[in-house]
Protein backbone atom coordinates (compact mmCIF):
# COMPACT_ATOMS: atom_id res chain seq x y z
CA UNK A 1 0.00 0.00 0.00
CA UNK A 2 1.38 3.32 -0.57
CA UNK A 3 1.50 6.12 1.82
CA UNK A 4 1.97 8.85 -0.08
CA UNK A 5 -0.62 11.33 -1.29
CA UNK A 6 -2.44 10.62 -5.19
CA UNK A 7 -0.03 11.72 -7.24
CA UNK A 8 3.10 11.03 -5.66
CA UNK A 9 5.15 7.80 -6.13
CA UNK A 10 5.98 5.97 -3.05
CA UNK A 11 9.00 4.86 -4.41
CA UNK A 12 12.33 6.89 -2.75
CA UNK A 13 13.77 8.91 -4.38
CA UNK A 14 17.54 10.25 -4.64
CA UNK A 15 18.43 14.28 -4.58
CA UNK A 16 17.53 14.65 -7.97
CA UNK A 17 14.21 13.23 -7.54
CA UNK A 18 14.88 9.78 -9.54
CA UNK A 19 13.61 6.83 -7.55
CA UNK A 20 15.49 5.40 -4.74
CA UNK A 21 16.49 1.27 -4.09
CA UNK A 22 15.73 2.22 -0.46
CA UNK A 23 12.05 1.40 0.52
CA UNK A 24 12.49 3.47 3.50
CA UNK A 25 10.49 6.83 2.68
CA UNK A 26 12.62 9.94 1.96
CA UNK A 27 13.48 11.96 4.92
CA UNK A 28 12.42 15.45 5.75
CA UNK A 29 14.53 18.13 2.82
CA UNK A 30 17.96 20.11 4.23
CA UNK A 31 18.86 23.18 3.02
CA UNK A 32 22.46 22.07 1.72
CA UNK A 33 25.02 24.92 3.94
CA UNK A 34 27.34 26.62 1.72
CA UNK A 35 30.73 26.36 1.95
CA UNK A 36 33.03 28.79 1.54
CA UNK A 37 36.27 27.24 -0.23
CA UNK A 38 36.68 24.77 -2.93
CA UNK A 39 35.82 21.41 -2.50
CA UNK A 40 38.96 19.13 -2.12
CA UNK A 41 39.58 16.50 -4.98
CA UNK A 42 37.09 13.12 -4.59
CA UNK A 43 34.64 15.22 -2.42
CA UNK A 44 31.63 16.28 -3.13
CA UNK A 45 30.46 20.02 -1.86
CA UNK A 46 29.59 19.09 1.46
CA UNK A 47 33.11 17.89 2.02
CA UNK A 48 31.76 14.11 1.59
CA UNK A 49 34.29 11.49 0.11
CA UNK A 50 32.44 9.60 -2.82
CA UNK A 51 31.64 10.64 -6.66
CA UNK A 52 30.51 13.85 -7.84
CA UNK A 53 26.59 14.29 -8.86
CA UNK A 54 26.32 12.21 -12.45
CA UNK A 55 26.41 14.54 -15.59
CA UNK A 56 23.07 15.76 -16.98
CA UNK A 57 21.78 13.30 -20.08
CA UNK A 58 21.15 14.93 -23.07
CA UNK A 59 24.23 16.61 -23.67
CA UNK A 60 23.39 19.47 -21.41
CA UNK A 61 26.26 20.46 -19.50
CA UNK A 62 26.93 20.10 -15.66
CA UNK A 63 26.55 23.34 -13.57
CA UNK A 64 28.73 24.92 -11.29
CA UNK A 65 28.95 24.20 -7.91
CA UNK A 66 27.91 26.72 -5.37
CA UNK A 67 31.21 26.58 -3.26
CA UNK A 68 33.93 28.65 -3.77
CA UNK A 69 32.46 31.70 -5.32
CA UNK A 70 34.92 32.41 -7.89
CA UNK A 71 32.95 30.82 -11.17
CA UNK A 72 35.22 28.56 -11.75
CA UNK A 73 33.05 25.29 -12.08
CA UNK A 74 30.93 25.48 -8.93
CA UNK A 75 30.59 29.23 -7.41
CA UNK A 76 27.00 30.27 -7.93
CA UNK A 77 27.74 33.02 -5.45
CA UNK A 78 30.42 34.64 -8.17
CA UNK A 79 31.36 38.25 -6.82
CA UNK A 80 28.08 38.48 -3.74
CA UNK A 81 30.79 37.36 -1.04
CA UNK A 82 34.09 39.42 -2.61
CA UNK A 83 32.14 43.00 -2.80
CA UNK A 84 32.35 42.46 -7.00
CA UNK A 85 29.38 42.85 -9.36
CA UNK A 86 28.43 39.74 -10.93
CA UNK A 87 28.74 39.62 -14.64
CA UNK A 88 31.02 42.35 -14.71
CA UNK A 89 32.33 43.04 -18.76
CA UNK A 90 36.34 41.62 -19.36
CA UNK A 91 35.78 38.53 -18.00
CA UNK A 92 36.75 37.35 -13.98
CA UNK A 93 33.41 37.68 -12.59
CA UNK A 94 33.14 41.02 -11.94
CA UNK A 95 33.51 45.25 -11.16
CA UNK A 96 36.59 44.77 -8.52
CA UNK A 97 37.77 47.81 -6.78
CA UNK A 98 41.12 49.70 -7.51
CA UNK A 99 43.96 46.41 -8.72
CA UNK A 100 41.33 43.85 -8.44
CA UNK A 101 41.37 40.98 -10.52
CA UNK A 102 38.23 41.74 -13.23
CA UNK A 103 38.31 45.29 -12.39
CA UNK A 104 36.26 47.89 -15.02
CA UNK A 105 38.83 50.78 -14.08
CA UNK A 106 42.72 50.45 -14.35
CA UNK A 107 45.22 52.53 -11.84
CA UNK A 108 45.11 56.15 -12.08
CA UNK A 109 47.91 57.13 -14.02
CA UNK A 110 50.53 59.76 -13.11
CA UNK A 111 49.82 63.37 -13.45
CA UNK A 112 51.05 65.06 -16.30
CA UNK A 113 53.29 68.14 -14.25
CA UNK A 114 54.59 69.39 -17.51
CA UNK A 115 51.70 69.47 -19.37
CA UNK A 116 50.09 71.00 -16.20
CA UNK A 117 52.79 73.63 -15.91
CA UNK A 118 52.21 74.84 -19.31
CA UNK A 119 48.84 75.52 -19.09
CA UNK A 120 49.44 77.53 -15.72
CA UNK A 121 51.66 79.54 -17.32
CA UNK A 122 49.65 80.49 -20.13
CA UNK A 123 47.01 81.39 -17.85
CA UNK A 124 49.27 83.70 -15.98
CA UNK A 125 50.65 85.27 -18.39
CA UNK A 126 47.14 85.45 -20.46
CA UNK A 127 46.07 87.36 -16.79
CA UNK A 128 48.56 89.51 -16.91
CA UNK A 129 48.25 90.57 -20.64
CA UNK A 130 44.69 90.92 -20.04
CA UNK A 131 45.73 92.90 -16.74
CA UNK A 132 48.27 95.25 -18.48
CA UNK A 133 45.88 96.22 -21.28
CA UNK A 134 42.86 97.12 -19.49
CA UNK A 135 45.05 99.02 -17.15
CA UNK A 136 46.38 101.38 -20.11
CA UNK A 137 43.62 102.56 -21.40
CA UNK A 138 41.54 103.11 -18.34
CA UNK A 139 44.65 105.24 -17.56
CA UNK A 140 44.80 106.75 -20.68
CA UNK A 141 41.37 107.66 -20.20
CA UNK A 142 41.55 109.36 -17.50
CA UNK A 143 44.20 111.96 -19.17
CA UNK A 144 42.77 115.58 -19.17
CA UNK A 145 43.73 116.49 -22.62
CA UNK A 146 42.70 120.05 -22.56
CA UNK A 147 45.93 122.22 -23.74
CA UNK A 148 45.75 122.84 -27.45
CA UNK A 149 49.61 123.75 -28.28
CA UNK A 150 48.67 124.41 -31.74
CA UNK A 151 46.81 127.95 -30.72
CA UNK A 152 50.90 128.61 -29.93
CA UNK A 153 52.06 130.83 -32.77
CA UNK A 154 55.67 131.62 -34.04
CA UNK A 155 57.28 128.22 -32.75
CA UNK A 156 61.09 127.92 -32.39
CA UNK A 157 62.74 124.78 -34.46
CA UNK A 158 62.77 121.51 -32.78
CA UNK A 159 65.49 120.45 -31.21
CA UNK A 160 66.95 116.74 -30.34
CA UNK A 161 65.09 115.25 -27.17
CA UNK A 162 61.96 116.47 -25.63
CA UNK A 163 61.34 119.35 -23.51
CA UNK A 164 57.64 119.14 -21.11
CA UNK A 165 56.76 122.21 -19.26
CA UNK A 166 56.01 120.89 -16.17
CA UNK A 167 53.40 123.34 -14.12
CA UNK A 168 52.04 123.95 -10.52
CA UNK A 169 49.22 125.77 -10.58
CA UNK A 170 47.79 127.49 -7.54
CA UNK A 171 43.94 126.78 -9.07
CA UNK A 172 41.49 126.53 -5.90
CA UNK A 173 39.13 125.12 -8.39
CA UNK A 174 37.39 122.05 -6.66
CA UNK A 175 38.26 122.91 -3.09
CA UNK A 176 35.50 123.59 -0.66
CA UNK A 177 35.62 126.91 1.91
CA UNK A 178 37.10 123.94 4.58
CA UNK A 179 39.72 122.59 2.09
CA UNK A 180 40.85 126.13 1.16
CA UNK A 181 41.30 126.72 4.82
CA UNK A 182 42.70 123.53 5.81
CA UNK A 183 45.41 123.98 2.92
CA UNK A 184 45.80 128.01 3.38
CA UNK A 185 45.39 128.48 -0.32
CA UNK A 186 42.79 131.40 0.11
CA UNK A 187 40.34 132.33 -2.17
CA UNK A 188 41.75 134.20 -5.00
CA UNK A 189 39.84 133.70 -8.03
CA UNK A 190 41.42 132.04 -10.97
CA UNK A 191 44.91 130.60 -11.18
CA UNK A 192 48.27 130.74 -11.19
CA UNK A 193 51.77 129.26 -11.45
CA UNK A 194 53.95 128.05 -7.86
CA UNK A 195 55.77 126.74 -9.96
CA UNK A 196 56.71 126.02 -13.51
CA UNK A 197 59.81 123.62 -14.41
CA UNK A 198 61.18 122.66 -17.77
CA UNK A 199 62.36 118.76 -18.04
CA UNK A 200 64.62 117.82 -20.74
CA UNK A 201 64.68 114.10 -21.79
CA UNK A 202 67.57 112.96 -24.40
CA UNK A 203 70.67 110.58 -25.18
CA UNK A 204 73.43 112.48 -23.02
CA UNK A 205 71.48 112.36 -19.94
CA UNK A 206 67.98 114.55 -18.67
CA UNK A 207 68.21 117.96 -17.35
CA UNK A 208 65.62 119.38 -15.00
CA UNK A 209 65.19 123.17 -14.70
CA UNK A 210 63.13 125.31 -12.40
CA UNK A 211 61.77 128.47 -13.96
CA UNK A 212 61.15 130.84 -10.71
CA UNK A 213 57.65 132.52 -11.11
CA UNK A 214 59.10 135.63 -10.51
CA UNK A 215 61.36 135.57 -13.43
CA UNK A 216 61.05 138.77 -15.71
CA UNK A 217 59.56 137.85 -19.07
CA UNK A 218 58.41 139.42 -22.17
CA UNK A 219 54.91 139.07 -23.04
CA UNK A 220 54.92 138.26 -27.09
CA UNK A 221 52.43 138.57 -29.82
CA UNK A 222 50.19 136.07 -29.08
CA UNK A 223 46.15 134.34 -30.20
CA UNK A 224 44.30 134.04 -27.15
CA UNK A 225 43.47 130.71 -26.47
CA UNK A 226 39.36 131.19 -26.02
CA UNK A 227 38.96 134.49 -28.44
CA UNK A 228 41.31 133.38 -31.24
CA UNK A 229 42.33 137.76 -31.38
CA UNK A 230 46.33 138.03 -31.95
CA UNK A 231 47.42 140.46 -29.44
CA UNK A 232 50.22 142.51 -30.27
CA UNK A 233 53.21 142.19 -28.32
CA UNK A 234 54.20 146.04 -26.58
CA UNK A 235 57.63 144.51 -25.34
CA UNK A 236 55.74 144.37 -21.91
CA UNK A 237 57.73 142.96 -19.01
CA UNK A 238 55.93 141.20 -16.61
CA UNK A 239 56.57 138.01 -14.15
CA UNK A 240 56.44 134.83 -15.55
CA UNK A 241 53.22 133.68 -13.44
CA UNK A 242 51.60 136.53 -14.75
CA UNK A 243 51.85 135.23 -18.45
CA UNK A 244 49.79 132.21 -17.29
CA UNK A 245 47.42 134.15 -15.24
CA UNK A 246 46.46 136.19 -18.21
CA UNK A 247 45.82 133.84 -20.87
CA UNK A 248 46.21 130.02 -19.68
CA UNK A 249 48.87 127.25 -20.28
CA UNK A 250 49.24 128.58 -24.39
CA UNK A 251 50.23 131.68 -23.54
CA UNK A 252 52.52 130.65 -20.92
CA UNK A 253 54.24 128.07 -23.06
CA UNK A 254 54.62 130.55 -25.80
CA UNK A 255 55.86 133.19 -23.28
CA UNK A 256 58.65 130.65 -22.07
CA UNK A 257 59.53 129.53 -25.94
CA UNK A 258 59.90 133.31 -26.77
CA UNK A 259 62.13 133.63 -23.74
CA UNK A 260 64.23 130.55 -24.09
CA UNK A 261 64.45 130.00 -28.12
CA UNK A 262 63.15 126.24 -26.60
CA UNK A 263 60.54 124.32 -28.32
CA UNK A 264 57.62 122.91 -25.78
CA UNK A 265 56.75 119.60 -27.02
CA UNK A 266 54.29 118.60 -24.11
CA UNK A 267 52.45 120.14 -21.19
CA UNK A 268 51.83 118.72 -17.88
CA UNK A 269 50.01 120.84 -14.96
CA UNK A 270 48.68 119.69 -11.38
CA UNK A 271 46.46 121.64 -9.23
CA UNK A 272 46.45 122.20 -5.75
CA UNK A 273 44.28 119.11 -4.57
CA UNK A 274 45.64 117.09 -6.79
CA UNK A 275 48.85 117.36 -5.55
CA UNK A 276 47.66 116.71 -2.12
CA UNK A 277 45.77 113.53 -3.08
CA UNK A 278 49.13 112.05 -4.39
CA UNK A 279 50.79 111.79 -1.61
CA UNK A 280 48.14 110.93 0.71
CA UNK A 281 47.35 107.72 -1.66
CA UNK A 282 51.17 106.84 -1.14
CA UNK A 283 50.77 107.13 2.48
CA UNK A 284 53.02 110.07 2.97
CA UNK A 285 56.65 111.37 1.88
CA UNK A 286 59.95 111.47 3.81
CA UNK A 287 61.52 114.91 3.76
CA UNK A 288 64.77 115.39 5.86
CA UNK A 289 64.15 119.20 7.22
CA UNK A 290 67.27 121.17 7.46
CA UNK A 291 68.20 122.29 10.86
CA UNK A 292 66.67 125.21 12.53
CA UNK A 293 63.08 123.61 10.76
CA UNK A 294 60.62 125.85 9.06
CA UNK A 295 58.01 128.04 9.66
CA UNK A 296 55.52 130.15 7.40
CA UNK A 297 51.97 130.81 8.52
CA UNK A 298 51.07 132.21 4.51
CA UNK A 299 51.57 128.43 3.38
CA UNK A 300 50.79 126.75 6.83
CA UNK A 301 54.48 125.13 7.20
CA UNK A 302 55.46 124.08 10.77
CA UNK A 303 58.32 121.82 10.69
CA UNK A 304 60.85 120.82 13.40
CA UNK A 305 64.22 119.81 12.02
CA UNK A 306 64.91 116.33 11.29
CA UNK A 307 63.35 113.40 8.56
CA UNK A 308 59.76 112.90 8.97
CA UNK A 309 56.61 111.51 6.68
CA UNK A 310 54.25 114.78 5.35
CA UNK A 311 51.04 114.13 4.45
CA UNK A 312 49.27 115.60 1.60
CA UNK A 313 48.56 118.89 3.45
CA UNK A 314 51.75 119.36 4.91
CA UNK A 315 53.56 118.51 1.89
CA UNK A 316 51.78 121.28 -0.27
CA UNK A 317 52.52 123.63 2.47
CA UNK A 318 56.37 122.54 2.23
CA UNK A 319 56.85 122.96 -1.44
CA UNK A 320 54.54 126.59 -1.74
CA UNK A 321 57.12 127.80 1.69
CA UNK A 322 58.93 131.32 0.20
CA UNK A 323 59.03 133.78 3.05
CA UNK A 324 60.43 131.78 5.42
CA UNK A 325 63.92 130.82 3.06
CA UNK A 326 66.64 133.20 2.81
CA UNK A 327 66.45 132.57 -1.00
CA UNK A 328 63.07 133.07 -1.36
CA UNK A 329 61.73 131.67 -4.69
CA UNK A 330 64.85 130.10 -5.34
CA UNK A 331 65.40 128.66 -2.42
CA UNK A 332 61.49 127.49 -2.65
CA UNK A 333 62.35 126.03 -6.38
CA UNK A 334 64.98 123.88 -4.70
CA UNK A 335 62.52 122.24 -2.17
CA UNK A 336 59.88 121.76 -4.94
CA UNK A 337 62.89 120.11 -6.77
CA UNK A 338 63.92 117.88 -3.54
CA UNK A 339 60.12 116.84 -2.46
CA UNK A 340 59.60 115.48 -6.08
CA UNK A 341 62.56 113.34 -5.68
CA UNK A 342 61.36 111.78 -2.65
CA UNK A 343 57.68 111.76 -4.00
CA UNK A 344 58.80 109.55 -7.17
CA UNK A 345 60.98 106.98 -5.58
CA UNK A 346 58.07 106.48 -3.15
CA UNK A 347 55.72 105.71 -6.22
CA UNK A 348 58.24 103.55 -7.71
CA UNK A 349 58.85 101.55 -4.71
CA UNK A 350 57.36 97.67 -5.05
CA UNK A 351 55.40 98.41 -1.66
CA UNK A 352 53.28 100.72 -4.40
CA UNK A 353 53.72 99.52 -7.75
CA UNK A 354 53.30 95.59 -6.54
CA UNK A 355 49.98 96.64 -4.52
CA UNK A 356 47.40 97.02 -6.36
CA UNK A 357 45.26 98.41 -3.26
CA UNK A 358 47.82 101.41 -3.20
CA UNK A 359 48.73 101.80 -7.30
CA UNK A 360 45.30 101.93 -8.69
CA UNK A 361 44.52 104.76 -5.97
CA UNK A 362 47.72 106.51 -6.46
CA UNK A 363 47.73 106.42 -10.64
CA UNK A 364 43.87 107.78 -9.84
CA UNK A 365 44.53 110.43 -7.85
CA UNK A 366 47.42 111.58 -10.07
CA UNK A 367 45.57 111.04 -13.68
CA UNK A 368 42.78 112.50 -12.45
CA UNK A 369 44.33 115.62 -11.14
CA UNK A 370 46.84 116.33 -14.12
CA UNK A 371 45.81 118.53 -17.31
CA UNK A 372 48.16 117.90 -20.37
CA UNK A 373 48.25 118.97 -23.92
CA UNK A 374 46.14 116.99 -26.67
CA UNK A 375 49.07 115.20 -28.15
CA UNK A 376 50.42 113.46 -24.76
CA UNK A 377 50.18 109.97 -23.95
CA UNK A 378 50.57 107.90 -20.87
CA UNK A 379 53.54 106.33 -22.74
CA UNK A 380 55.11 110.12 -22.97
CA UNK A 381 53.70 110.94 -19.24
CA UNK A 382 55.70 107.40 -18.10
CA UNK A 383 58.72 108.52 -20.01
CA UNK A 384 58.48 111.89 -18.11
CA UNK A 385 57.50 110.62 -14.73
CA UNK A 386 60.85 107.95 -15.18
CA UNK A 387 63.28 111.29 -16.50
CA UNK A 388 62.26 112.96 -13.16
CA UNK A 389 62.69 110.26 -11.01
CA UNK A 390 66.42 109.81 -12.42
CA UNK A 391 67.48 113.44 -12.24
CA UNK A 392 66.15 113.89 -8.77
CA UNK A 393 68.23 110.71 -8.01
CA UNK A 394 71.37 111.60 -8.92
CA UNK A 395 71.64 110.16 -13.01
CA UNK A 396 70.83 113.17 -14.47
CA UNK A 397 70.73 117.80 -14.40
CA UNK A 398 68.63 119.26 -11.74
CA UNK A 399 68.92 123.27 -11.35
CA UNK A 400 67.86 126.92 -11.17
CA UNK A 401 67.87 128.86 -14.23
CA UNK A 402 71.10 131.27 -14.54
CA UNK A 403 69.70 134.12 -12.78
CA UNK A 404 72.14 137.53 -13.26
CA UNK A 405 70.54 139.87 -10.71
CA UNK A 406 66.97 141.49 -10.26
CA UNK A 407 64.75 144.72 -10.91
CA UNK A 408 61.68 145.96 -9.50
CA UNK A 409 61.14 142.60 -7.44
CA UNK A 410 61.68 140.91 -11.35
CA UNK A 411 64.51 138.27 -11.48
CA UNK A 412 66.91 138.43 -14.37
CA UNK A 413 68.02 135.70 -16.55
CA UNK A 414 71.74 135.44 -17.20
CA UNK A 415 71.25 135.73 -21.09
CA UNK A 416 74.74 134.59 -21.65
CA UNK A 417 74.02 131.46 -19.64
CA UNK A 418 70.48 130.83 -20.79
CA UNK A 419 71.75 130.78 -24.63
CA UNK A 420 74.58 127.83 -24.20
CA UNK A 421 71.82 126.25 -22.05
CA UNK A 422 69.71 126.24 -24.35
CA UNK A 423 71.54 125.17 -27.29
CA UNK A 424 73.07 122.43 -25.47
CA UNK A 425 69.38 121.50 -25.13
CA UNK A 426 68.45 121.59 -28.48
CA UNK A 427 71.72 119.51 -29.78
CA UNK A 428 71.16 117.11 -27.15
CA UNK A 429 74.17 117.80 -25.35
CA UNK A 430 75.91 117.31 -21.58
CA UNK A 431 74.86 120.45 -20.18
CA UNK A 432 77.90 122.15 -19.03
CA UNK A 433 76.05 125.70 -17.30
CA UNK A 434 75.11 125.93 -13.71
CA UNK A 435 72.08 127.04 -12.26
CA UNK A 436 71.99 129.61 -9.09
């Protein structure tokens, strides 16, 4: 009789279901355990000595064992237990991390540093190109090109070099009732010269020289700059400030080449404020005071002797000081001539040209400040600025203009002097005349 339900055979049966020689019925199912490593050689996968499961019929092949996990003819588990994704492309099983066997992804190779170098570079530099550029013309467009030097009639020939007139004007233009007290400018109206210098840039060294606003002049035949009227020249002597007080920068630079027999081939003038605002942007100037200090209430000086730092206010009051020198306007010429010296190798310092927190301010304060003719550039204003900084320091001409004596208050030129000056000038010469 058999015990088993309709439909089932009663016959054992072996693990793959086939019928048994046993007549004992089959036992309650075990989950085979799964063992971790490889099966030894005549045991089966449970570690049991005797043959392995017979071969499928039909030419279907046997499968592999679920053992040893590597998919080599009996790990069904390929990859689960190793952290690898199964079926993983190039063979092995699987996605492996980093130098795994069967790994998707190879080491990472070496960085390029040359290749990487390069490109750094060529951003850098790119920067600065970029940098340089934009730097130019936003300085060269802050340039108040308002002198016309072609209103200036009757020129003189030109010489070898170039010659800038290089002006202080006294203009309170801009300044509020405060400022103008704070600075003890005043309030005249209009404007006038401090102080007027002529800078010579050639081959056989640059040669700066102070023109003292009370030098006696003649006034010329001349256009007026706004009217376009030629006024007559009377042989009218007057003070060299006056010849810019009466008609602007054209008549003073025609006044000076009538004078000199020296063409003008740029203009450059800074106001009062302007020249305040430069040094204040560089954080101050060193001045050494000579002993015994200085003291003049007209222009507010108050020094003690000894090197200090002048701010922007004290420095204007240093370089407009007259009555309290024994030399008076020549003596004040000198200081003007000592200050800029110490004002340009402050600007040219790397503490200011490397900063850009302190050279942007500082080329502002300066651009927007000067006034120069219609034909100057920033490259010609740089070429100036450098001559300056080079005379002042020693590599170059710094002086008065011959003076010979005075009348009426006027100072006289020493024409003798002034003529081989000159023509030294023009030729491009070593200038071989002293100044007073």
């Amino acid at each position: 009789m058999n015990d088993w339900p309709e439909g089932r055979s009663g016959d054992n049966r072996d693990q793959y279901g086939r019928g048994s020689a046993s007549a004992q019925p089959e036992s309650a199912r075990v989950m085979r355990q799964v063992r971790r490593g490889r099966a030894a050689p005549g045991q089966d996968p449970y570690g049991r000595q005797g043959p392995s499961a017979p071969p499928y019929g039909n030419g279907v092949p046997q499968q592999p064992s679920y053992v040893d996990g590597q998919g080599h003819g009996g790990g069904y588990d390929s990859g689960y237990n190793t952290g690898q994704v199964y079926g993983a492309p190039g063979g092995g099983g699987g996605y492996g991390g980093p130098g795994e066997p069967g790994g998707g992804r190879g080491p990472r190779p070496a960085p390029n540093w040359r290749k990487r170098i390069k490109w750094t570079a060529i951003v850098v530099i790119t920067g600065l190109i970029v940098t340089t550029v934009g730097t130019y013309f936003w300085a060269d467009s802050k340039l108040n090109r308002e002198v016309d030097l072609s209103k200036v009639i009757d020129r003189p020939e030109q010489g070898d070099g170039t010659n800038y007139l290089i002006v202080g004007s006294d203009s309170r233009a801009g300044l509020s009732s405060e400022q103008k007290k704070q600075l003890h400018t005043g309030s005249a109206a209009g404007k006038r010269t401090d102080s007027m210098m002529i800078l010579h840039t050639g081959s056989n060294g640059d040669t700066l020289i102070s023109l003292p606003r009370d030098s006696d002049v003649e006034i010329p035949t001349f256009v007026g700059s706004e009217s376009g009227k030629t006024y007559k020249g009377t042989g009218r002597h007057v003070k060299l400030n006056a010849a810019y007080a009466e008609d602007g920068p054209e008549l003073l630079v025609r006044t000076v080449e009538f004078n000199t027999g020296l063409k003008i081939d740029h203009y450059v003038e800074i106001g009062f404020a302007g020249f305040a605002n430069i040094v204040d942007a560089v954080g101050g100037v060193e001045i050494d005071i000579p002993k015994g200090g200085m003291k003049d209430t007209k222009s507010g000086a108050d020094f003690t002797a000894g090197k200090q730092t002048l701010n922007g206010d004290q420095a204007l009051a240093f370089v407009r000081t007259r009555y309290a020198l024994a030399g008076s306007d020549l003596d004040r010429t000198k200081n003007q001539q000592k200050f800029l010296n110490a004002l340009a190798n402050q600007v040219a310092t790397p503490s200011t040209i490397l900063n850009p927190f302190k050279l942007y301010p500082t080329m502002g304060a300066g651009l927007d400040s000067l006034v120069v003719d219609k034909d100057m550039g920033l490259y010609d204003l740089a070429k100036m600025f450098w001559a300056m900084k080079g005379v002042n320091g020693g590599d170059g001409t710094s002086m008065n203009m011959p003076i010979s004596g005075s009348t009426g208050g006027n100072l006289l030129w020493d024409k003798a002097k002034v003529k081989t000056l000159v023509d030294e000038l023009k030729n491009d010469e070593k200038v071989t005349v002293s100044g007073n």
